[in-house]
N, C-alpha and C. Protein backbone atom coordinates (compact mmCIF):
# COMPACT_ATOMS: atom_id res chain seq x y z
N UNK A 1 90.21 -116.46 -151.68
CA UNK A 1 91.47 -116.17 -152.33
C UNK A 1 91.40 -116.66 -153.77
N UNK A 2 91.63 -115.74 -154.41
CA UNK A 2 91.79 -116.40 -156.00
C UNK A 2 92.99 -116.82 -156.41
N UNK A 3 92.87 -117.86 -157.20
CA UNK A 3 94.41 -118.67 -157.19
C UNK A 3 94.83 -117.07 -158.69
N UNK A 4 93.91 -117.11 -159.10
CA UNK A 4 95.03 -116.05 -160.59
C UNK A 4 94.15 -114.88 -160.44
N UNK A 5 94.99 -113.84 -160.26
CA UNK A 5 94.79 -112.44 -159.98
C UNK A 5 93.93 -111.89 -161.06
N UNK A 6 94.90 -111.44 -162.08
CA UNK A 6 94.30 -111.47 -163.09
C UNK A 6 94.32 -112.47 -164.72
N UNK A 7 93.28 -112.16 -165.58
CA UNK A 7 92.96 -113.57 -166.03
C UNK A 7 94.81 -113.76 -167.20
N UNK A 8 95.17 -112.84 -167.52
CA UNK A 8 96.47 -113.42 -168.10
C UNK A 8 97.35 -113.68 -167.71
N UNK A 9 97.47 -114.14 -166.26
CA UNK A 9 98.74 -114.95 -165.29
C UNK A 9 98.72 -116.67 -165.95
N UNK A 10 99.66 -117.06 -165.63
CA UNK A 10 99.87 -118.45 -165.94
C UNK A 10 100.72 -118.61 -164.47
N UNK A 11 100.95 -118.15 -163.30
CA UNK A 11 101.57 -118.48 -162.23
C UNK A 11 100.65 -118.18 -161.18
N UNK A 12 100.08 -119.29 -160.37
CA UNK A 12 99.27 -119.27 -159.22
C UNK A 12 99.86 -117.93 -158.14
N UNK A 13 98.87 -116.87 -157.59
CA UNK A 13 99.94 -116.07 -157.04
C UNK A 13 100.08 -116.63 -155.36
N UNK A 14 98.97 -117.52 -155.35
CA UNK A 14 99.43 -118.53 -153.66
C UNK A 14 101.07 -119.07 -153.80
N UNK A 15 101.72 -118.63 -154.64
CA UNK A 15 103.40 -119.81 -154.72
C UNK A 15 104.06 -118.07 -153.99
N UNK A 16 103.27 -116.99 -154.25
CA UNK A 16 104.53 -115.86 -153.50
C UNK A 16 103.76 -114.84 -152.82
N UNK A 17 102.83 -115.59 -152.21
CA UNK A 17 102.11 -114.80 -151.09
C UNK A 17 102.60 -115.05 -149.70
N UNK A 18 103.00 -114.14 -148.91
CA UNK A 18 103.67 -114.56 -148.09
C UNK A 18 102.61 -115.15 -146.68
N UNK A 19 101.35 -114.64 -146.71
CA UNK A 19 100.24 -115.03 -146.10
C UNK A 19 99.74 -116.87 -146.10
N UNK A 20 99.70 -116.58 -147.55
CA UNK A 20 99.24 -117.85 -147.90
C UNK A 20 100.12 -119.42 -147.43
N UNK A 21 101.52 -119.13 -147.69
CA UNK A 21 102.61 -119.78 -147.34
C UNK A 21 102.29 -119.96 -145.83
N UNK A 22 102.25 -119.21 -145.01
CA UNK A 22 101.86 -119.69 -143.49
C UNK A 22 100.67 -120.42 -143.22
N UNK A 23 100.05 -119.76 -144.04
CA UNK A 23 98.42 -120.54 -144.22
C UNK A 23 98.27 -121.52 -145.08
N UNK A 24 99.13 -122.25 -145.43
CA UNK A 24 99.56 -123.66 -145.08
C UNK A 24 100.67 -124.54 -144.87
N UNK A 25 101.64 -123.79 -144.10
CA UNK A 25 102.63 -124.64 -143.15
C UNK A 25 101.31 -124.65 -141.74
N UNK A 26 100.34 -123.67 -141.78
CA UNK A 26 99.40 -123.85 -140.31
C UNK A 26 98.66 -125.03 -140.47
N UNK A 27 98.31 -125.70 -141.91
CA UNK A 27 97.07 -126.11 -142.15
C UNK A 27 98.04 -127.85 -142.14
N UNK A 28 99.12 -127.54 -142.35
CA UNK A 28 100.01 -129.10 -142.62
C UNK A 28 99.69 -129.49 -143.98
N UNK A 29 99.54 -128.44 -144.60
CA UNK A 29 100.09 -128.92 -146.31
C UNK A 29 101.12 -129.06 -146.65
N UNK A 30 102.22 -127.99 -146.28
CA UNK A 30 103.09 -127.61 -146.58
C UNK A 30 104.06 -129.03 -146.52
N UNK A 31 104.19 -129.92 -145.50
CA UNK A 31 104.92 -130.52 -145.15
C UNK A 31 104.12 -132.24 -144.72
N UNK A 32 104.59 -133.18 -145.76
CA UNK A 32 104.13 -134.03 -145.82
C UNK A 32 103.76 -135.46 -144.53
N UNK A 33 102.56 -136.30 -144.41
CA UNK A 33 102.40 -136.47 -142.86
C UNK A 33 103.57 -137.78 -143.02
N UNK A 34 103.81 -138.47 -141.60
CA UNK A 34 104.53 -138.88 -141.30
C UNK A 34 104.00 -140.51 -141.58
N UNK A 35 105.16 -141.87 -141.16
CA UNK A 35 104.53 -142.87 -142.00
C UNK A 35 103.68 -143.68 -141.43
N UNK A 36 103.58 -142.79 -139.71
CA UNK A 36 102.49 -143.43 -139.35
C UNK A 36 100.76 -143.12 -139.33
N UNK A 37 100.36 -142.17 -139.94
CA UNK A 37 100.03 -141.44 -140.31
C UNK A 37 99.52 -139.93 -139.58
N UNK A 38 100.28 -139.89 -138.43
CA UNK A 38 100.25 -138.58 -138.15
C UNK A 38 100.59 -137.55 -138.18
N UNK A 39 100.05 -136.32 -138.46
CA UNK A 39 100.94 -135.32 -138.80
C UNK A 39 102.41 -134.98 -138.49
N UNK A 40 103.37 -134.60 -139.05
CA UNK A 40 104.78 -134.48 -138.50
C UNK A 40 104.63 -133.03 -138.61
N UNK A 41 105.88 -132.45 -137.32
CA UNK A 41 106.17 -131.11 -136.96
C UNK A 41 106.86 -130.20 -138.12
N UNK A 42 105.69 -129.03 -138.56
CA UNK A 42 105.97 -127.99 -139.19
C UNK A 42 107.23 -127.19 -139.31
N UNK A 43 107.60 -127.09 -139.72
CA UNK A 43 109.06 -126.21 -139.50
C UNK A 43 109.14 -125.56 -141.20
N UNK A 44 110.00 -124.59 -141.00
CA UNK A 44 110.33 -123.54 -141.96
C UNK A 44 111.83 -123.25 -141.72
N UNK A 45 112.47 -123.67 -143.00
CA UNK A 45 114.14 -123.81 -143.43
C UNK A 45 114.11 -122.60 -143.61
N UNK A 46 114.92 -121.19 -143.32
CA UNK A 46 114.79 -120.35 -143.98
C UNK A 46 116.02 -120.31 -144.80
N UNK A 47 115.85 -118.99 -145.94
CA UNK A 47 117.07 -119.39 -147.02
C UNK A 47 118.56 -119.10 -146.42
N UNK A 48 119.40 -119.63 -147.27
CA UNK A 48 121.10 -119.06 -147.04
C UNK A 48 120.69 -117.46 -146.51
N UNK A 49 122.13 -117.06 -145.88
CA UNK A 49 121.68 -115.27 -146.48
C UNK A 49 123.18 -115.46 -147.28
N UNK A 50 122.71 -114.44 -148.19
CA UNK A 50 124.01 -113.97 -149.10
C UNK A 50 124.66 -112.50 -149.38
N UNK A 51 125.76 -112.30 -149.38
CA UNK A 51 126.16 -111.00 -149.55
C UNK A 51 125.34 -110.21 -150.60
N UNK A 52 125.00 -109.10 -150.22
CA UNK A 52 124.29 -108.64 -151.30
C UNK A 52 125.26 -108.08 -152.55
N UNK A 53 124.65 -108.72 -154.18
CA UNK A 53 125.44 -107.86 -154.91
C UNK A 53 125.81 -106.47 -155.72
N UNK A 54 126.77 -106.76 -156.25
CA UNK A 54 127.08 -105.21 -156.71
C UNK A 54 125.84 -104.99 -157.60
N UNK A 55 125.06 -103.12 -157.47
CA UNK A 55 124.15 -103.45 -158.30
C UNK A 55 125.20 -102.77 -159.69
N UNK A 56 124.26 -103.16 -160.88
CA UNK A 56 125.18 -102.72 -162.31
C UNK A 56 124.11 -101.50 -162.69
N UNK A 57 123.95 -100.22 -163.05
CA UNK A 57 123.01 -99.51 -163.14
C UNK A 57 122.87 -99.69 -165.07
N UNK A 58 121.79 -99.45 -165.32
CA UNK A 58 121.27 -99.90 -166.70
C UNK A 58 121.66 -99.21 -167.74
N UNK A 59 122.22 -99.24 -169.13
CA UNK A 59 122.83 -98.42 -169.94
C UNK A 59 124.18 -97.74 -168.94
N UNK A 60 124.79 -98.21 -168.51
CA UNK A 60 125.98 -97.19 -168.04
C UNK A 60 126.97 -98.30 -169.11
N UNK A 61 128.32 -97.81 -168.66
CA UNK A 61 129.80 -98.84 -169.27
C UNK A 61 129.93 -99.67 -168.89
N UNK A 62 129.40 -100.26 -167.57
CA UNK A 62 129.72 -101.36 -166.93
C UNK A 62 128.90 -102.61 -167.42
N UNK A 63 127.62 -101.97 -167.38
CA UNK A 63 126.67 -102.53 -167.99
C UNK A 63 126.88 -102.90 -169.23
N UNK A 64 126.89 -102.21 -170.35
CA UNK A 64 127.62 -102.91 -171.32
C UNK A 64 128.83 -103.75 -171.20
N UNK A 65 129.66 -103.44 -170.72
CA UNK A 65 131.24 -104.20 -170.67
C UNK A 65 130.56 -105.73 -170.09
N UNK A 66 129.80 -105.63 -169.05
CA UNK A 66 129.37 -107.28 -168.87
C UNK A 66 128.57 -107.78 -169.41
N UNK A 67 127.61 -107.23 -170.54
CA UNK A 67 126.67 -107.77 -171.35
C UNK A 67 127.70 -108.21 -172.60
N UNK A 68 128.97 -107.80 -173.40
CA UNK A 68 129.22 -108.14 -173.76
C UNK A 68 130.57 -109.15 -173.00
N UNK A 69 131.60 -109.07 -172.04
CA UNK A 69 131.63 -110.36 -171.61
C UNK A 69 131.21 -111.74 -171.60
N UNK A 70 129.68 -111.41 -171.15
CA UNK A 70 128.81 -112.43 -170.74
C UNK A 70 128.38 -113.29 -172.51
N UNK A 71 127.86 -112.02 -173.14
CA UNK A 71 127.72 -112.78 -174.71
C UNK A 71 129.01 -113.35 -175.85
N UNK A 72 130.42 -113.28 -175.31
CA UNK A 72 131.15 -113.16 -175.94
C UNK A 72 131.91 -114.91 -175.27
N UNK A 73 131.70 -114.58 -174.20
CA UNK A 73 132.16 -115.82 -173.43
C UNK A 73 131.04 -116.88 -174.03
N UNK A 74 129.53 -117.04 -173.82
CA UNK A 74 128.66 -117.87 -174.33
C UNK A 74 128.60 -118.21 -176.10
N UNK A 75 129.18 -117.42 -176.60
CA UNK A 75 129.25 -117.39 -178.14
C UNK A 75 130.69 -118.31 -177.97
N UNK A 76 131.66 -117.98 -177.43
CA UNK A 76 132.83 -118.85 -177.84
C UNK A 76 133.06 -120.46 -177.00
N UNK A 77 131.47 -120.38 -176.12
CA UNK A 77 131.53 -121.54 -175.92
C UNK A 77 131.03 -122.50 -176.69
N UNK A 78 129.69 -122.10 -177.11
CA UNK A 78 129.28 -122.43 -178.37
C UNK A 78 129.75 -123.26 -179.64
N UNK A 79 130.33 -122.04 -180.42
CA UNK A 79 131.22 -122.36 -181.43
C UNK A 79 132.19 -122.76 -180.99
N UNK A 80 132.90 -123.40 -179.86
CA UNK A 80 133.91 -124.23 -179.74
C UNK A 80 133.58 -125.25 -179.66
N UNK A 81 132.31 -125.71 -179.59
CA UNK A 81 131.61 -127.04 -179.68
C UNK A 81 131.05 -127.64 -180.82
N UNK A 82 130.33 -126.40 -182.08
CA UNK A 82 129.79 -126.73 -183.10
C UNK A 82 130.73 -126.80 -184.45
N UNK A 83 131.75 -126.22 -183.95
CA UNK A 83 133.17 -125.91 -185.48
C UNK A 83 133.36 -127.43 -185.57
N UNK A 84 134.01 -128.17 -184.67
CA UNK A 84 134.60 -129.14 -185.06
C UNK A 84 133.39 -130.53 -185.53
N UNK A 85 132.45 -130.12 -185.38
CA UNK A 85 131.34 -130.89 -185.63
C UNK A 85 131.41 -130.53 -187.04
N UNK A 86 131.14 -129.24 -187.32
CA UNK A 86 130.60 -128.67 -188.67
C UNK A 86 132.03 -129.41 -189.78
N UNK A 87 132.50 -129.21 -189.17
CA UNK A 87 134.44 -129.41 -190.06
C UNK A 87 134.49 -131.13 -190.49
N UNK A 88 133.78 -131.65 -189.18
CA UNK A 88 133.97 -133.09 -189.66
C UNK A 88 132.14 -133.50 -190.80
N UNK A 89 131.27 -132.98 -190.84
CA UNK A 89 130.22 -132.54 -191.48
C UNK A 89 131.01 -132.73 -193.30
N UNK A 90 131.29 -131.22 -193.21
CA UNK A 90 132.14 -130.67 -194.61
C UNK A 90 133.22 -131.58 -194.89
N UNK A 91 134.18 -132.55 -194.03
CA UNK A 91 134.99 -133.33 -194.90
C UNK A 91 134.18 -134.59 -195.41
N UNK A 92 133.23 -135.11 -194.68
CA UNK A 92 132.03 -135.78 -194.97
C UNK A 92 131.79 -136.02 -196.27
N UNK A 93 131.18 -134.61 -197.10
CA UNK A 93 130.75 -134.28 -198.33
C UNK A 93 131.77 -134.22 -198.71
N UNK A 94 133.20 -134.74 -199.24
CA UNK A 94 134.11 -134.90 -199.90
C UNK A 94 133.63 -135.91 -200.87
């Protein structure tokens, strides 16, 4: 198994192989030994499940309407943090 697929990855692809992942919860990597030093029992948490969401299709209105939401809300969080900084800055240089 090669840890990098090809040579311009920077992410091991053993972290989302789903093979590999069993092949070592089998091997007791996965899960650290116990304090006496024998192996402790393997187990696999699986995730939450979650409602699946709405999808937004790409370039439509919606899509825009929440790209700007989303940037309009983060911009005025922003500058509601850096104004009064900047303001006390500028009376500063008085």
């Amino acid at each position: 198994m090669a840890i990098f697929e090809n040579a311009g990855g920077c992410i091991p692809n053993y972290l989302y192989s789903a093979s590999s992942k069993k092949s070592l919860i089998q091997k007791g990597m996965a899960s650290p030994a116990s304090a006496n030093g024998a192996a402790s029992k393997n187990f696999v948490i699986p995730a939450p499940s979650e409602p699946p969401k709405p999808k937004i299709e790409m370039y439509s209105a919606a899509f825009y309407a929440a790209s700007a939401f989303s940037g309009g809300l983060s911009t005025g969080i922003t500058h509601s943090a850096v104004t009064p900084i900047d303001v006390v800055k500028c009376n500063m240089q008085d």
